[in-house]
Protein backbone atom coordinates (compact mmCIF):
# COMPACT_ATOMS: atom_id res chain seq x y z
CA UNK A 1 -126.20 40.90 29.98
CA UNK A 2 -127.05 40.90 26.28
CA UNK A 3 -129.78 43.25 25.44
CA UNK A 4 -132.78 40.68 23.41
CA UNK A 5 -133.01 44.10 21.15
CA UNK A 6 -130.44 43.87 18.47
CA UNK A 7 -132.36 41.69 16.22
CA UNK A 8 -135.17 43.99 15.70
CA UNK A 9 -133.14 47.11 14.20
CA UNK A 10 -134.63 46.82 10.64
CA UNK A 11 -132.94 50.33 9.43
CA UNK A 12 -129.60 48.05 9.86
CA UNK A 13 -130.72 44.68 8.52
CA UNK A 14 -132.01 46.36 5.21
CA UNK A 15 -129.71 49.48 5.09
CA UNK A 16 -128.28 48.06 2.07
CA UNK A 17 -132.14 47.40 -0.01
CA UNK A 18 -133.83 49.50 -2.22
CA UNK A 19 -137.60 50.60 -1.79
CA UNK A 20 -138.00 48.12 -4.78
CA UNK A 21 -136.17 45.42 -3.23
CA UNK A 22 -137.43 45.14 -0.63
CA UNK A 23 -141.39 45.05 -1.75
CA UNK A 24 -140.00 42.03 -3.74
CA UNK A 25 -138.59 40.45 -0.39
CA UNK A 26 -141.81 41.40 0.63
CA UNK A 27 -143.43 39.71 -2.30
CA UNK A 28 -141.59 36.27 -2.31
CA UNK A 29 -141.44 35.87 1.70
CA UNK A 30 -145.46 36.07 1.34
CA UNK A 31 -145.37 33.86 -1.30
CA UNK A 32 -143.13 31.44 0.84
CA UNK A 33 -145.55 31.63 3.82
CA UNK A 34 -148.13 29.46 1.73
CA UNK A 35 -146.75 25.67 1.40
CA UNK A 36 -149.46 25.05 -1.06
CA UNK A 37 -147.97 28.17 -3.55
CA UNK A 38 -144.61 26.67 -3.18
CA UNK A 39 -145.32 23.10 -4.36
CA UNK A 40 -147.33 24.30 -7.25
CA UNK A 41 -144.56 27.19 -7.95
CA UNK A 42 -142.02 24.45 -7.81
CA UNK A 43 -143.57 21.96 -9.96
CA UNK A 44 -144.49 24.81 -12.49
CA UNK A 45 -140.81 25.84 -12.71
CA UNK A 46 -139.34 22.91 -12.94
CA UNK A 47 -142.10 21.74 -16.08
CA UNK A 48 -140.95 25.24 -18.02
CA UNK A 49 -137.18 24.47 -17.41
CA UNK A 50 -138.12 20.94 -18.77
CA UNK A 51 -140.30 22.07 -22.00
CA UNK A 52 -137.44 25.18 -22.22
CA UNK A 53 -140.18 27.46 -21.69
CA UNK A 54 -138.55 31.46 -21.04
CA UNK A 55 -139.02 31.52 -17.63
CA UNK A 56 -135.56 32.02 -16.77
CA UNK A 57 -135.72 36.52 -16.68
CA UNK A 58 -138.36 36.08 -14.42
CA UNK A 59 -136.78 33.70 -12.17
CA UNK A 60 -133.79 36.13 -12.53
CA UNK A 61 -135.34 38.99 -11.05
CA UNK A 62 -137.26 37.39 -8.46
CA UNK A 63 -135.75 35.17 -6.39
CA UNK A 64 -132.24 34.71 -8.18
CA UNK A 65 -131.54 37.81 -7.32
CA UNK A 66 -133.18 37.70 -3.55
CA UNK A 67 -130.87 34.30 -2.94
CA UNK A 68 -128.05 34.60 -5.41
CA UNK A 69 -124.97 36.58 -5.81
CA UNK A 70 -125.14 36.82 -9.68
CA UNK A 71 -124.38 34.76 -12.85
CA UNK A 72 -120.29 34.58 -12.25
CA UNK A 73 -117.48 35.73 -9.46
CA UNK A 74 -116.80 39.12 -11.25
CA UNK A 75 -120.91 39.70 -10.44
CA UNK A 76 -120.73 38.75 -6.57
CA UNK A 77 -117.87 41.66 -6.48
CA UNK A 78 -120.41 44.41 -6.15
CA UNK A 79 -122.51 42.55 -3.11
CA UNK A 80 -119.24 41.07 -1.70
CA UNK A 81 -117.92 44.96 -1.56
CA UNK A 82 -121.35 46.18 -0.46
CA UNK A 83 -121.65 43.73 2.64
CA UNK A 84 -117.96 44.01 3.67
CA UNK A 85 -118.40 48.30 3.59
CA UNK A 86 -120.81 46.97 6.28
CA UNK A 87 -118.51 44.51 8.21
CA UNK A 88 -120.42 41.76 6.69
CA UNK A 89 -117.79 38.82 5.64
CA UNK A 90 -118.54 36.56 2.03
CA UNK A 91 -118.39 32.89 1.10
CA UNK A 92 -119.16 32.34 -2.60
CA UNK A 93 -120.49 29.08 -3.25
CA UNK A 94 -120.94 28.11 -7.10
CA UNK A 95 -124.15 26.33 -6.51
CA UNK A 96 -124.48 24.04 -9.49
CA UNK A 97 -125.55 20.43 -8.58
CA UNK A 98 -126.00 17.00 -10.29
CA UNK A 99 -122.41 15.81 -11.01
CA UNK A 100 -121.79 12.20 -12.05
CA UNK A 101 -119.00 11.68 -13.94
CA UNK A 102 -115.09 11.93 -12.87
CA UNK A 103 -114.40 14.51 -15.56
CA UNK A 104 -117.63 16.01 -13.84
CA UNK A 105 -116.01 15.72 -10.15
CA UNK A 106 -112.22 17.30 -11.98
CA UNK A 107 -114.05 19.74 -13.02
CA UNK A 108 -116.22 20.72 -9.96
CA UNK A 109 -112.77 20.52 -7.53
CA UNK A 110 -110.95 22.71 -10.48
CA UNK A 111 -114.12 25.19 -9.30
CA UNK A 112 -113.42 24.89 -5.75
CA UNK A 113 -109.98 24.94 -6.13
CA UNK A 114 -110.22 28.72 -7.85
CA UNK A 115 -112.83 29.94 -5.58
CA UNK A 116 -110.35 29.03 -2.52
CA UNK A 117 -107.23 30.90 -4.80
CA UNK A 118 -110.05 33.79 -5.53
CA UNK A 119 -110.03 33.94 -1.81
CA UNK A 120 -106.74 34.29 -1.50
CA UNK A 121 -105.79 38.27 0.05
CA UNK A 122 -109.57 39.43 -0.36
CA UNK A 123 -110.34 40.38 3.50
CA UNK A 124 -114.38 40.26 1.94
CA UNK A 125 -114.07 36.91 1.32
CA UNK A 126 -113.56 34.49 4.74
CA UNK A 127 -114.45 30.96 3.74
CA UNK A 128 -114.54 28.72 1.08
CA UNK A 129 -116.67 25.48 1.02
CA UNK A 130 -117.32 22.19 -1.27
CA UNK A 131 -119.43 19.48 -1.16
CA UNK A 132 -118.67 15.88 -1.03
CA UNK A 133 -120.86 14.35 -3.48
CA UNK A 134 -119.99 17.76 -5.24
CA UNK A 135 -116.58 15.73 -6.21
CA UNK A 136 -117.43 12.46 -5.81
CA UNK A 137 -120.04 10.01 -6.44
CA UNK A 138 -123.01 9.44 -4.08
CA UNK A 139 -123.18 5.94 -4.02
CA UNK A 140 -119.20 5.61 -3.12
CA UNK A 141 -119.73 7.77 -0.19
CA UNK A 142 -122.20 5.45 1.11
CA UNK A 143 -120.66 2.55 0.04
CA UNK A 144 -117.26 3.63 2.01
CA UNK A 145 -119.90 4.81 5.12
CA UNK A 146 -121.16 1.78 5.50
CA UNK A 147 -117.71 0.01 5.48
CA UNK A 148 -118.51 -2.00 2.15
CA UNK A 149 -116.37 -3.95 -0.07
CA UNK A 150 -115.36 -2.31 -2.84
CA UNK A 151 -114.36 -3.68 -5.79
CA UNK A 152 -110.80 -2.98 -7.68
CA UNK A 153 -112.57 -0.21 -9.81
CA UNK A 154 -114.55 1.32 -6.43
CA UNK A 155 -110.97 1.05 -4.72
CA UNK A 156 -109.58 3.50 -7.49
CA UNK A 157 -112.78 5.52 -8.01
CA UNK A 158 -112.04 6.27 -3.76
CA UNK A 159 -108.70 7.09 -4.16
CA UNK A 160 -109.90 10.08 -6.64
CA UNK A 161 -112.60 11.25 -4.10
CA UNK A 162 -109.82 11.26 -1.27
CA UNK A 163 -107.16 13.13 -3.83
CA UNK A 164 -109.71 15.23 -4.61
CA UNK A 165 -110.54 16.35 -0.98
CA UNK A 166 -106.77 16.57 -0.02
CA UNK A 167 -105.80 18.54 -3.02
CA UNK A 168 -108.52 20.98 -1.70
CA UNK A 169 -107.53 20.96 1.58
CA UNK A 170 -103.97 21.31 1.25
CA UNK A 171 -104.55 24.55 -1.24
CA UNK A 172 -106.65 25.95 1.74
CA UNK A 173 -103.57 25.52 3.98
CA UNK A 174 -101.06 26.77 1.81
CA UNK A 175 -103.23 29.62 1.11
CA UNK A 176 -104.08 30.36 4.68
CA UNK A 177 -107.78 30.27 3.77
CA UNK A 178 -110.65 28.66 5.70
CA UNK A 179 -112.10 25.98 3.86
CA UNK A 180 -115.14 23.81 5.24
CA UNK A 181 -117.16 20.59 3.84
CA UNK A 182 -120.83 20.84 3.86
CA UNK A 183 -123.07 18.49 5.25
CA UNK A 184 -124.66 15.38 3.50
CA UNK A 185 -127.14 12.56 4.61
CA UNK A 186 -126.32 10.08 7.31
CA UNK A 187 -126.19 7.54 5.09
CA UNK A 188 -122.84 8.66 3.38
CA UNK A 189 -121.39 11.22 6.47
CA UNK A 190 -119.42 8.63 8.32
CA UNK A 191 -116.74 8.67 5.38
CA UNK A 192 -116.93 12.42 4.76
CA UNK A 193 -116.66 12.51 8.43
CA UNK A 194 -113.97 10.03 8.77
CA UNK A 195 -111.87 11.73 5.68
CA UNK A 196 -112.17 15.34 7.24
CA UNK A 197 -111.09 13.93 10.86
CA UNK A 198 -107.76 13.24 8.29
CA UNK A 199 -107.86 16.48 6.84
CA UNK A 200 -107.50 17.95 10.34
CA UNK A 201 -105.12 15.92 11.56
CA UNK A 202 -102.95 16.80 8.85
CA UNK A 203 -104.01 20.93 8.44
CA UNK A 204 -105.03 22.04 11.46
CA UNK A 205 -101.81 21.53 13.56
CA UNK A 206 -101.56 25.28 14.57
CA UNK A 207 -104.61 27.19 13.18
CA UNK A 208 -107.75 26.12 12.26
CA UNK A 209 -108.09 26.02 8.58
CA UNK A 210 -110.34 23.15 7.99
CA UNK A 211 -113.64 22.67 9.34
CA UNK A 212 -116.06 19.60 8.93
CA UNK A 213 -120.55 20.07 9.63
CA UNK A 214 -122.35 19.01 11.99
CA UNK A 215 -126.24 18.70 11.55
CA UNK A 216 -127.51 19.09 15.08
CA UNK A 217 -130.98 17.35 14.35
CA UNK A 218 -128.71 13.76 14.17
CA UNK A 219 -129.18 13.44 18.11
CA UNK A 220 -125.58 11.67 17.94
CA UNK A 221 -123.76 14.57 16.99
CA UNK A 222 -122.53 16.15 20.96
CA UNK A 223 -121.24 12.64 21.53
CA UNK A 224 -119.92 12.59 18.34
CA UNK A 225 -118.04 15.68 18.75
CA UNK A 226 -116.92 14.97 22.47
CA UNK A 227 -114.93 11.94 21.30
CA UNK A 228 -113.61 13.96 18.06
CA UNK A 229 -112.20 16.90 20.81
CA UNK A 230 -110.74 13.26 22.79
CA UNK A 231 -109.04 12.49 19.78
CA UNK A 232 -107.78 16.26 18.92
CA UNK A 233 -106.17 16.60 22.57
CA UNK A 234 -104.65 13.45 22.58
CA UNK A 235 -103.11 13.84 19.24
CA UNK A 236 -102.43 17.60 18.83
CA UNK A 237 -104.93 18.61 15.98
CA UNK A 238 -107.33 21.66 16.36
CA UNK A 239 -111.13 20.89 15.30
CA UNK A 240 -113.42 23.21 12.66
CA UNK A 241 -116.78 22.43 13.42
CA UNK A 242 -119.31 23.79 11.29
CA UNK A 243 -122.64 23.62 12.98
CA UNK A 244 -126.33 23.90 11.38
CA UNK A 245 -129.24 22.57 12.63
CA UNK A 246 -129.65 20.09 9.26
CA UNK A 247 -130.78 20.12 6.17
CA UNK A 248 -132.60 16.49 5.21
CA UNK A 249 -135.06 16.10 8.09
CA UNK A 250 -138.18 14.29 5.74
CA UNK A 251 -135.51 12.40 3.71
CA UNK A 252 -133.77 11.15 6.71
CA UNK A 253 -137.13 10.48 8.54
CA UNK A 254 -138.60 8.43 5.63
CA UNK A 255 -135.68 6.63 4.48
CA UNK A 256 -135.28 5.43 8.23
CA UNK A 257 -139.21 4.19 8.41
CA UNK A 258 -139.05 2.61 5.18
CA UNK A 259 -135.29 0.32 5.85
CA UNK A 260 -137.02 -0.11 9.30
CA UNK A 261 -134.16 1.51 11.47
CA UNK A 262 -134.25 4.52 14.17
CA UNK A 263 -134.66 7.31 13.03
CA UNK A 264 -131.16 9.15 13.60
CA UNK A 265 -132.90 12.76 14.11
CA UNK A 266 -134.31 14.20 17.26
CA UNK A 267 -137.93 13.68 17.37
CA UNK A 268 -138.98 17.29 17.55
CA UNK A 269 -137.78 21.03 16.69
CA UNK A 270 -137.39 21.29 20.47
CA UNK A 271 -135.49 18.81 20.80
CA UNK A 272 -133.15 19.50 17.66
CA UNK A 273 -132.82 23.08 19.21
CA UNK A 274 -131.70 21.89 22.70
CA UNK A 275 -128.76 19.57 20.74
CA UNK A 276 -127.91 22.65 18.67
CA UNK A 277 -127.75 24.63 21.61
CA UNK A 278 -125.44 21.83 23.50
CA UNK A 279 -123.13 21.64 20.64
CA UNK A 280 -122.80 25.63 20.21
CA UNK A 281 -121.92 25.55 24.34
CA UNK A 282 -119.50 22.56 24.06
CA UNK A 283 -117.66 24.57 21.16
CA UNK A 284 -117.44 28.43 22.74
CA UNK A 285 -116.52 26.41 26.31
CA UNK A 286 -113.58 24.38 24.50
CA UNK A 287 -112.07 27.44 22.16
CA UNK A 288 -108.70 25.69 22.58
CA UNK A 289 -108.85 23.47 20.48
CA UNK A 290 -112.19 24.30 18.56
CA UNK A 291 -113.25 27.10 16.47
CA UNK A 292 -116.94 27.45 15.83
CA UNK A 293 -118.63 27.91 12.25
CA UNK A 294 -122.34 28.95 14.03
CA UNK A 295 -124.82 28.56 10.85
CA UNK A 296 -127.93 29.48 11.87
CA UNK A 297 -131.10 31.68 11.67
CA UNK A 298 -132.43 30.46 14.68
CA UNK A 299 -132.47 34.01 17.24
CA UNK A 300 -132.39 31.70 20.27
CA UNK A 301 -128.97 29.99 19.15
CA UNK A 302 -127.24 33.35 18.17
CA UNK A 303 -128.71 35.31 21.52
CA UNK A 304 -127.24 32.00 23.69
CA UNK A 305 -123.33 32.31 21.33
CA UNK A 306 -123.53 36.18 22.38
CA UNK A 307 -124.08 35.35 25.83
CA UNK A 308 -121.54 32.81 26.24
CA UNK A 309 -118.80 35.19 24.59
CA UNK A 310 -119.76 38.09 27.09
CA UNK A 311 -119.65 35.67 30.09
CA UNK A 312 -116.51 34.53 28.88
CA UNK A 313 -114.91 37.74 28.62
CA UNK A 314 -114.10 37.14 25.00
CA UNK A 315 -113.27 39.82 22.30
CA UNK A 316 -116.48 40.14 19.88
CA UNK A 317 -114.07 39.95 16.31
CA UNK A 318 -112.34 36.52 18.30
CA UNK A 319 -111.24 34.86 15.11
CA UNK A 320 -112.54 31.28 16.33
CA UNK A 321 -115.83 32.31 16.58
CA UNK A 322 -117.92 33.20 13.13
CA UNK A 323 -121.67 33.47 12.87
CA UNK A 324 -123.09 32.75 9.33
CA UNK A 325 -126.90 33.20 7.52
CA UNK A 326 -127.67 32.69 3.97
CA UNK A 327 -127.63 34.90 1.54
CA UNK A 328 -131.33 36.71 0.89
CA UNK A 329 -132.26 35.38 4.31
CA UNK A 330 -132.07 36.30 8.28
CA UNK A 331 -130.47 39.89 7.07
CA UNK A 332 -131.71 41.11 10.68
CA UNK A 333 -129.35 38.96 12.32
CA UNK A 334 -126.37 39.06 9.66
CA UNK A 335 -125.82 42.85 9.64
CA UNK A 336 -126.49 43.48 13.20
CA UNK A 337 -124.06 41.19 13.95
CA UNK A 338 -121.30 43.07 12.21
CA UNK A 339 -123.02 45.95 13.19
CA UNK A 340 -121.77 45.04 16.56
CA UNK A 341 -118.53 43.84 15.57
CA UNK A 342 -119.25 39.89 15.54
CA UNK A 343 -117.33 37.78 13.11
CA UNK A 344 -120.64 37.38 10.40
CA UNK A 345 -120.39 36.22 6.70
CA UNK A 346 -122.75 35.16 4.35
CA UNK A 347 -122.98 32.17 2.16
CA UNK A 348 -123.40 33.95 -1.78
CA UNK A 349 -124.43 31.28 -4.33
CA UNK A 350 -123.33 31.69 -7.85
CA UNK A 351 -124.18 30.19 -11.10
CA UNK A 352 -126.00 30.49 -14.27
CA UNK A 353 -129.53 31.07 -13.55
CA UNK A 354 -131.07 27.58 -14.87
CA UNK A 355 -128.18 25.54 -13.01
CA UNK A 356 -128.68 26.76 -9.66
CA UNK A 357 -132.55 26.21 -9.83
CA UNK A 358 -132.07 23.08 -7.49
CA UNK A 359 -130.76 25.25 -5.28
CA UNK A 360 -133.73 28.05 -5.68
CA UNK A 361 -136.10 25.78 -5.26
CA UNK A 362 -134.75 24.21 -2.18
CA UNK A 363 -134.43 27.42 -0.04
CA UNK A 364 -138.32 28.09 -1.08
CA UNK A 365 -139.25 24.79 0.47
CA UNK A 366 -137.12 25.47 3.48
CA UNK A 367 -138.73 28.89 4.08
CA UNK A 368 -142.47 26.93 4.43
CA UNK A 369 -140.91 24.32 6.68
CA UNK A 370 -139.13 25.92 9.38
CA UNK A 371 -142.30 27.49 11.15
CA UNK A 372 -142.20 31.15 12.14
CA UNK A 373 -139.28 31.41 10.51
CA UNK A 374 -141.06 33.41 6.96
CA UNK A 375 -143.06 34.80 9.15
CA UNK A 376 -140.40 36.65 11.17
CA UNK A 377 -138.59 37.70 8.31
CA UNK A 378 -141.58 38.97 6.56
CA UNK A 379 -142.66 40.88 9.72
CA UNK A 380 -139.70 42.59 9.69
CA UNK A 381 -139.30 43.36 6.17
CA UNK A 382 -143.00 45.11 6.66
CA UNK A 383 -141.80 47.09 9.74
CA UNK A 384 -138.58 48.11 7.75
CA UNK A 385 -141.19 49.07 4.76
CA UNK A 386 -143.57 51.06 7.35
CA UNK A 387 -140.44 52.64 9.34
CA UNK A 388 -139.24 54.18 6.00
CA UNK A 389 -142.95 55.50 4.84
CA UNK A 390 -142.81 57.67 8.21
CA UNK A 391 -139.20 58.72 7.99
CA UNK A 392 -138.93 60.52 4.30
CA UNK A 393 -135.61 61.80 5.05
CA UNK A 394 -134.14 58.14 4.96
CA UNK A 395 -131.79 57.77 2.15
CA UNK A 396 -130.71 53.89 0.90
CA UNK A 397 -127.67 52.67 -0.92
CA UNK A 398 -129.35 52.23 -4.45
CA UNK A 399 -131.83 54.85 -4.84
């Protein structure tokens, strides 16, 4: 039976902070745990970026450097080395958004495309990831989704997007390197959906290499992926599934009110959490022909994958089976994890400072939205703080 414990041993989760680091996770998780402070704090950013204001050293040393890896690759070598001394595993992700040209998209797959070589032989470094509108327009994803004409320009514009994917895909499987697609609204998944089904088909004959996301709050997604494992068996492909709880919820919910459809998320938390929880069994009780990307902070979810793995009889480093929290966040869970010899990695965004704002400001409004969620981690960052005050002898990795 797994011990409901290994959460709570702070002296592991924040081995690897500073005194000084972490009052200032201290600092912004309290700032996080007031909505009202966020919305003004995001509007107030996003005003000085506009009027070029020199905000960006402070946004540097607060929370770029709580949720972000550094400026470039060569500055995510010290944390990638620091976390993997500690059996923690890396993804980089070069988090700069807003594409919309096709020089734009070349560009952003010539990114991916080095990140997956980077990769390459560096036993830190376990995934790499892209995101479909990340190399490819928005409204061509939806377009294809919704099973639109196109015209003669559209046609070619798709055959770019889907030479684009495959170029990354087949890299990843020449390389031997685990590449996955993040998620994206429902609106435009059914083709990114459709076109990773394809990438599987065609990479993951023998290992799992490529793995597509599922957002659990889309109630649709355990049928979704019971057919998809109908498909694999029948036709002798392995599935990736990457699966997250989601990552759109108001958009989803409004856009559906306003077009006057159902909504396609589950109508509460509890009900998104048992569909997460159904999808995470269906995967560890089909390892066959699935291997599981489990990306969640959600202790629930990780105690139930433990469970399963024990029950099962199955080795704790089993190489279909990887557990992944964001950089900055859920370090409780991450590093006791590896701790314990689970496969865990975290997701490391890169990027100059003022381009992966968007990013910043999204995993600030994420932190006031998933309730209890701040609160845990700033609970534990204050134990960690008071634990250290009464134990003088404790030495930590920068000071």
């Amino acid at each position: 039976m797994i011990r409901k414990k290994i959460f709570n041993d702070t002296k592991s989760a924040f081995k690897l902070k500073s005194n000084t680091e972490l009052d200032r996770a201290i600092f912004l998780f309290s700032m996080m745990n007031r909505p009202t402070l966020v919305k003004a704090g995001t509007a107030l950013t996003k005003l000085s970026l506009k009027l070029h204001l020199p905000v960006e050293t402070l946004i540097k040393k607060t929370i770029f450097e709580q949720f972000c890896g550094g400026v470039t690759e060569e500055d995510c070598k010290p944390v990638t080395k620091e976390m993997y001394d500690e059996n923690l595993h890396s993804i980089l992700d070069y988090s700069v958004e807003g594409k919309k040209t096709e020089e734009e998209f070349d560009a952003a797959m010539e990114k991916k495309l080095s990140l997956i070589k980077y990769a390459k032989g560096k036993k830190e470094i376990s995934f790499a990831m892209f995101k479909p509108t990340g190399i490819g327009r928005f409204e061509i994803w939806e377009k294809v989704s919704e099973k639109l004409s196109l015209s003669e320009d559209e046609k070619e514009e798709w055959e770019r997007v889907k030479k684009r994917v495959n170029t990354l895909c087949s890299k990843a499987y020449e390389l031997g390197v685990r590449l996955y697609a993040d998620g994206e609204e429902t609106w435009m998944q059914t083709a990114a959906d459709d076109l990773m089904e394809e990438m599987m088909r065609k990479y993951n004959k023998e290992e799992v290499l490529i793995f597509n996301t599922l957002q659990c709050y889309r109630w649709d997604r355990l049928d979704y992926l019971k057919d998809l494992h109908e498909r694999a068996k029948k036709d002798g492909f392995k599935i990736g599934a990457k699966i997250v709880r989601g990552a759109y919820m108001e958009k989803e919910n409004a856009r559906a009110k306003k077009l006057g459809y159902p909504s396609p998320i589950c109508e509460s938390k509890e009900a998104t959490d048992v569909n997460f929880n159904s999808v995470l069994s269906f995967c560890l009780n089909h390892l066959d022909d699935i291997s599981v990307f489990i990306g969640t902070h959600n202790e629930v979810s990780s105690y139930l994958a433990l469970q399963i793995v024990e029950d099962k009889g199955l080795s704790k480093d089993d190489k279909r089976i990887w557990f992944s929290q964001l950089y900055g966040m859920s370090d409780h869970i991450s590093y006791n994890l590896s701790k314990k010899g689970y496969n865990a990695v975290k997701l490391v965004p890169f990027g100059p400072v003022r381009d992966v704002v968007p990013y910043l400001l999204r995993r600030a409004q994420e932190n006031t939205s998933v309730k209890g969620q701040t609160g845990r981690e700033l609970s534990l960052l204050r134990e960690e703080r008071k634990r250290r005050k009464g134990d003088k002898s404790t030495k930590h990795h920068r000071e």
